[in-house]
N, C-alpha and C. Protein backbone atom coordinates (compact mmCIF):
# COMPACT_ATOMS: atom_id res chain seq x y z
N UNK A 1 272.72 108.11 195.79
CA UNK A 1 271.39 108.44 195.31
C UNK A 1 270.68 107.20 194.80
N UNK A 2 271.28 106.36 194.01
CA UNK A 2 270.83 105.24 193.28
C UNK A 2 270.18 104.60 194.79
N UNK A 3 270.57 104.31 195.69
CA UNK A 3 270.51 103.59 196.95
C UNK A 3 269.40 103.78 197.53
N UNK A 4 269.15 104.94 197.52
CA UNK A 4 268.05 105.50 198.44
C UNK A 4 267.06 105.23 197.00
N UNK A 5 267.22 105.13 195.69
CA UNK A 5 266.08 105.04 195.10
C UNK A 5 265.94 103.51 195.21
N UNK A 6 266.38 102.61 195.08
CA UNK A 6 266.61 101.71 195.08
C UNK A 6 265.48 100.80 196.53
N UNK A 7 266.06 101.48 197.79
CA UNK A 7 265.31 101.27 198.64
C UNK A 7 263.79 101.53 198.99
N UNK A 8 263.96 102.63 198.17
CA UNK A 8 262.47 103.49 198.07
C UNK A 8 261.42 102.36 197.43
N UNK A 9 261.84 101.95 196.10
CA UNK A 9 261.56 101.15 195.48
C UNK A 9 260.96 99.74 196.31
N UNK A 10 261.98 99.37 196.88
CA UNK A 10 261.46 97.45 197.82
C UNK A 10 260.86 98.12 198.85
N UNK A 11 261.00 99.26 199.24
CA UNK A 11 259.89 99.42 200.89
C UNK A 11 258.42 99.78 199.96
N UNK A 12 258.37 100.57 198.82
CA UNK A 12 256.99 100.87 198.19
C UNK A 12 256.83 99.35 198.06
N UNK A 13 257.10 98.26 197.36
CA UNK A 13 256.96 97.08 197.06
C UNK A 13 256.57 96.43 198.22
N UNK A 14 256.86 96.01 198.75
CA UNK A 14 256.65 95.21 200.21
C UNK A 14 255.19 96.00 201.13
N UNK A 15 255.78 97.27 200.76
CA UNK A 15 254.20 98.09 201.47
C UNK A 15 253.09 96.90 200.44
N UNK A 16 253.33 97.22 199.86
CA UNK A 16 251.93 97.24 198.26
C UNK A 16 251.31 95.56 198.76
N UNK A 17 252.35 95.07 198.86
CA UNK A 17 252.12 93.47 198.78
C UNK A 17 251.88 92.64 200.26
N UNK A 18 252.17 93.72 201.33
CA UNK A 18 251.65 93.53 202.94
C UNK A 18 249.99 93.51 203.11
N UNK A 19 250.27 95.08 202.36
CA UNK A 19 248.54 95.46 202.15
C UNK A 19 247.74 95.00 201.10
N UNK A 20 248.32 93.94 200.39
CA UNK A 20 247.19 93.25 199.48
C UNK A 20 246.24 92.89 200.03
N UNK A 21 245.27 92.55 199.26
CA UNK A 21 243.92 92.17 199.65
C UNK A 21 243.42 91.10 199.45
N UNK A 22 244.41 90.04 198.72
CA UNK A 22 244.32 88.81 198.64
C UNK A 22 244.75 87.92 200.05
N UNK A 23 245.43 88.66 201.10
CA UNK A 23 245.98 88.04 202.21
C UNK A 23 246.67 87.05 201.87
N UNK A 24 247.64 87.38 200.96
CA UNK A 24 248.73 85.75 201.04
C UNK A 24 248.97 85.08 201.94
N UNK A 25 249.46 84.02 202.03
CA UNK A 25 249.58 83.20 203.28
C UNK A 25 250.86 83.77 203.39
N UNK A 26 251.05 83.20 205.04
CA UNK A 26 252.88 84.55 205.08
C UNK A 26 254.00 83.76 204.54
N UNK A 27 254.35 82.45 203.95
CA UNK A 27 255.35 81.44 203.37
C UNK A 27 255.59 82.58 201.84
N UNK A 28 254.11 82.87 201.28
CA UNK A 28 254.25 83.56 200.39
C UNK A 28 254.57 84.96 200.40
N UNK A 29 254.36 85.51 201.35
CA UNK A 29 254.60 86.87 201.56
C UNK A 29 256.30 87.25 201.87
N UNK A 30 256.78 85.93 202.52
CA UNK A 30 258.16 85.55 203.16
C UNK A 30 259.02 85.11 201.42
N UNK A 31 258.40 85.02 200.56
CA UNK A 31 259.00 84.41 198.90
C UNK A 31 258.84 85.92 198.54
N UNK A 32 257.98 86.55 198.46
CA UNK A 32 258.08 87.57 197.71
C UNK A 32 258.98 88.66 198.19
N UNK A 33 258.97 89.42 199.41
CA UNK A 33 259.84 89.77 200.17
C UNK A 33 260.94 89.50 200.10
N UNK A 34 262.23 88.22 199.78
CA UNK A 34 263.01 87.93 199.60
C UNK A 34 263.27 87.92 198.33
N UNK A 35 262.86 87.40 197.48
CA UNK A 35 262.98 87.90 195.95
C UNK A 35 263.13 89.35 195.54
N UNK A 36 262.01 90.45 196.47
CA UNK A 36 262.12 91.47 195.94
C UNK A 36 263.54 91.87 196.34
N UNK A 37 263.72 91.67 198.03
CA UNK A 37 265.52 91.85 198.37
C UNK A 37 266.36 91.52 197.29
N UNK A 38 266.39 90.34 197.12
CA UNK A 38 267.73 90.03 196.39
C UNK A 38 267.63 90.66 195.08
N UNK A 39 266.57 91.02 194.28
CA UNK A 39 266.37 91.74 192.97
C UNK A 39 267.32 93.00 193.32
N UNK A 40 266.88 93.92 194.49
CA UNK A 40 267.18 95.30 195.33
C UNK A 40 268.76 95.22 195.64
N UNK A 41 269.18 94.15 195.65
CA UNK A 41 270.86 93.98 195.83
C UNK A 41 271.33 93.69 195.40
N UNK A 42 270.99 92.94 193.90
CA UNK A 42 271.78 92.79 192.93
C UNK A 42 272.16 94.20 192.13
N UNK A 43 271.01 94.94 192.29
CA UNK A 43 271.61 96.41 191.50
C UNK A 43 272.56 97.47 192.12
N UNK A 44 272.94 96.84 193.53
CA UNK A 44 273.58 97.60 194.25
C UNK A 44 274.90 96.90 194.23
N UNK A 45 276.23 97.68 194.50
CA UNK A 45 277.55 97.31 194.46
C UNK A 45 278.03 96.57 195.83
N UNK A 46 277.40 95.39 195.89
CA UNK A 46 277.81 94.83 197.25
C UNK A 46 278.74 93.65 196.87
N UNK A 47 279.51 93.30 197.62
CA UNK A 47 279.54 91.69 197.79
C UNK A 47 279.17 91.19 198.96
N UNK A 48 279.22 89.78 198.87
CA UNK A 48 279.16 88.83 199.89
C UNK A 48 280.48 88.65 201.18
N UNK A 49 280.01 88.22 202.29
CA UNK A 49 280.75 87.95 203.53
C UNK A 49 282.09 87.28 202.88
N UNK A 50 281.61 86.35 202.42
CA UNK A 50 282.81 85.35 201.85
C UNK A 50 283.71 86.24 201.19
N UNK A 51 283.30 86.90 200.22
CA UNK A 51 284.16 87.73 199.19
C UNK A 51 285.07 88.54 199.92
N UNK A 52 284.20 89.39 200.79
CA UNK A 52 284.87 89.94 202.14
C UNK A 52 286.10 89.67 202.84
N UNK A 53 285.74 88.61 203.08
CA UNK A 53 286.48 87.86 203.87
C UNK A 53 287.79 87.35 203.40
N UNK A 54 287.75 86.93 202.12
CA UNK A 54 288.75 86.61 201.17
C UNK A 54 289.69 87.34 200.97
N UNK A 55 289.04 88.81 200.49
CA UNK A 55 289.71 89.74 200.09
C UNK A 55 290.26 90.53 200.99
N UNK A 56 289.64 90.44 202.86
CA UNK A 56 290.85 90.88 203.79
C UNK A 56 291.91 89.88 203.99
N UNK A 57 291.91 88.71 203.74
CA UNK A 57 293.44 87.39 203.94
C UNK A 57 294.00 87.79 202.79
N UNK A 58 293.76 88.05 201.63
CA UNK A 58 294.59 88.39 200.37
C UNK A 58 295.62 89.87 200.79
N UNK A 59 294.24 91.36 201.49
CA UNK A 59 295.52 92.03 201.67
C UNK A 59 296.19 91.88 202.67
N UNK A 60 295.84 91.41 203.98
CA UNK A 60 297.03 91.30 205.14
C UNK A 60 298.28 90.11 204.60
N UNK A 61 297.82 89.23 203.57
CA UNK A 61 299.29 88.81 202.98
C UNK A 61 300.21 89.63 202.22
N UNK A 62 299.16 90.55 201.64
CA UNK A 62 300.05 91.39 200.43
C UNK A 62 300.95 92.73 201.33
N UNK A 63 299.61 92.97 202.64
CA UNK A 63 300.82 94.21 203.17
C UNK A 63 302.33 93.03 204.22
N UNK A 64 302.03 91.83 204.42
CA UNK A 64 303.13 91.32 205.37
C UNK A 64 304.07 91.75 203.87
N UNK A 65 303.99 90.96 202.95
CA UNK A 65 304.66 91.03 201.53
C UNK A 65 305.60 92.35 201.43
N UNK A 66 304.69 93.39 201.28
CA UNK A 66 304.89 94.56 201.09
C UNK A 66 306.26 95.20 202.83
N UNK A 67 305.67 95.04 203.57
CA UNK A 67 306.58 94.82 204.97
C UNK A 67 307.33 94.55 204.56
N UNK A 68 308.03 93.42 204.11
CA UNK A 68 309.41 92.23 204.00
C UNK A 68 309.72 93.18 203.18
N UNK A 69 309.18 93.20 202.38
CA UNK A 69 310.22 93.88 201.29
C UNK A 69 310.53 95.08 201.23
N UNK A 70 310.01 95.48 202.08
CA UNK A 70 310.39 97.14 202.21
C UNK A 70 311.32 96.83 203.08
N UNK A 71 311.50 96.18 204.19
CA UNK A 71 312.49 95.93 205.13
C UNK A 71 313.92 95.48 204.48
N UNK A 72 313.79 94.69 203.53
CA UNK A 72 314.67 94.46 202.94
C UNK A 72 315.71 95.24 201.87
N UNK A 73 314.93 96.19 201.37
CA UNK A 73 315.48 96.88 200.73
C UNK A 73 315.80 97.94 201.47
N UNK A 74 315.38 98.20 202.79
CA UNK A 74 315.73 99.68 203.67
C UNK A 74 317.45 98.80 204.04
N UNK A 75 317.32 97.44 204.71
CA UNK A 75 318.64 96.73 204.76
C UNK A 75 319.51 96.82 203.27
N UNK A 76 319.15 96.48 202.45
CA UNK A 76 320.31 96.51 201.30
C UNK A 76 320.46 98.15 201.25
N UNK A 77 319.72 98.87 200.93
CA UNK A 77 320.17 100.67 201.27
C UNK A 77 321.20 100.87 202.14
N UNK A 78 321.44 100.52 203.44
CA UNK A 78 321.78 100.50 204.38
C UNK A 78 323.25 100.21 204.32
N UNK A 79 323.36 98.28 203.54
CA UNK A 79 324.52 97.95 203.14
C UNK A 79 325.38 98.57 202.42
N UNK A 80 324.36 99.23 201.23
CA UNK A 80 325.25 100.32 200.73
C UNK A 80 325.90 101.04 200.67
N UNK A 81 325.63 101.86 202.23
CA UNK A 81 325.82 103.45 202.22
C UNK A 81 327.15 103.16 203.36
């Protein structure tokens, strides 16, 4: 819900400021537009590519991790029995 208000919000904004009547030049229209974005995504629960990205090499180490050691202990079970 927050999302869709959220969006509602930068498309009313960007309307408002397309259709000004001052005719910004578009460098400025291209500043405001982007500002209003990044304002619009900071309140939203995102991260970045990078973060992303990070945080899939962190778990495919943690499940190889998780692998080994489950393998290992299915082997010592094994030795046991």
């Amino acid at each position: 819900m927050l999302h869709k208000l959220v969006i509602d919000a930068v498309s009313s904004q960007a309307s408002k400021l397309l259709m000004s009547e001052k005719g910004l030049p578009a460098p400025d229209v291209e500043k405001h537009l982007k500002a209003m974005l990044q304002s619009a995504l900071s309140k939203l629960d995102v991260v970045s590519r990078d973060e992303f990205d990070t945080q899939q090499v962190v778990l495919m180490r943690t499940r190889e991790r998780l692998e080994a050691l489950e393998a290992r202990v299915a082997a010592m079970e094994e030795k046991n029995t």
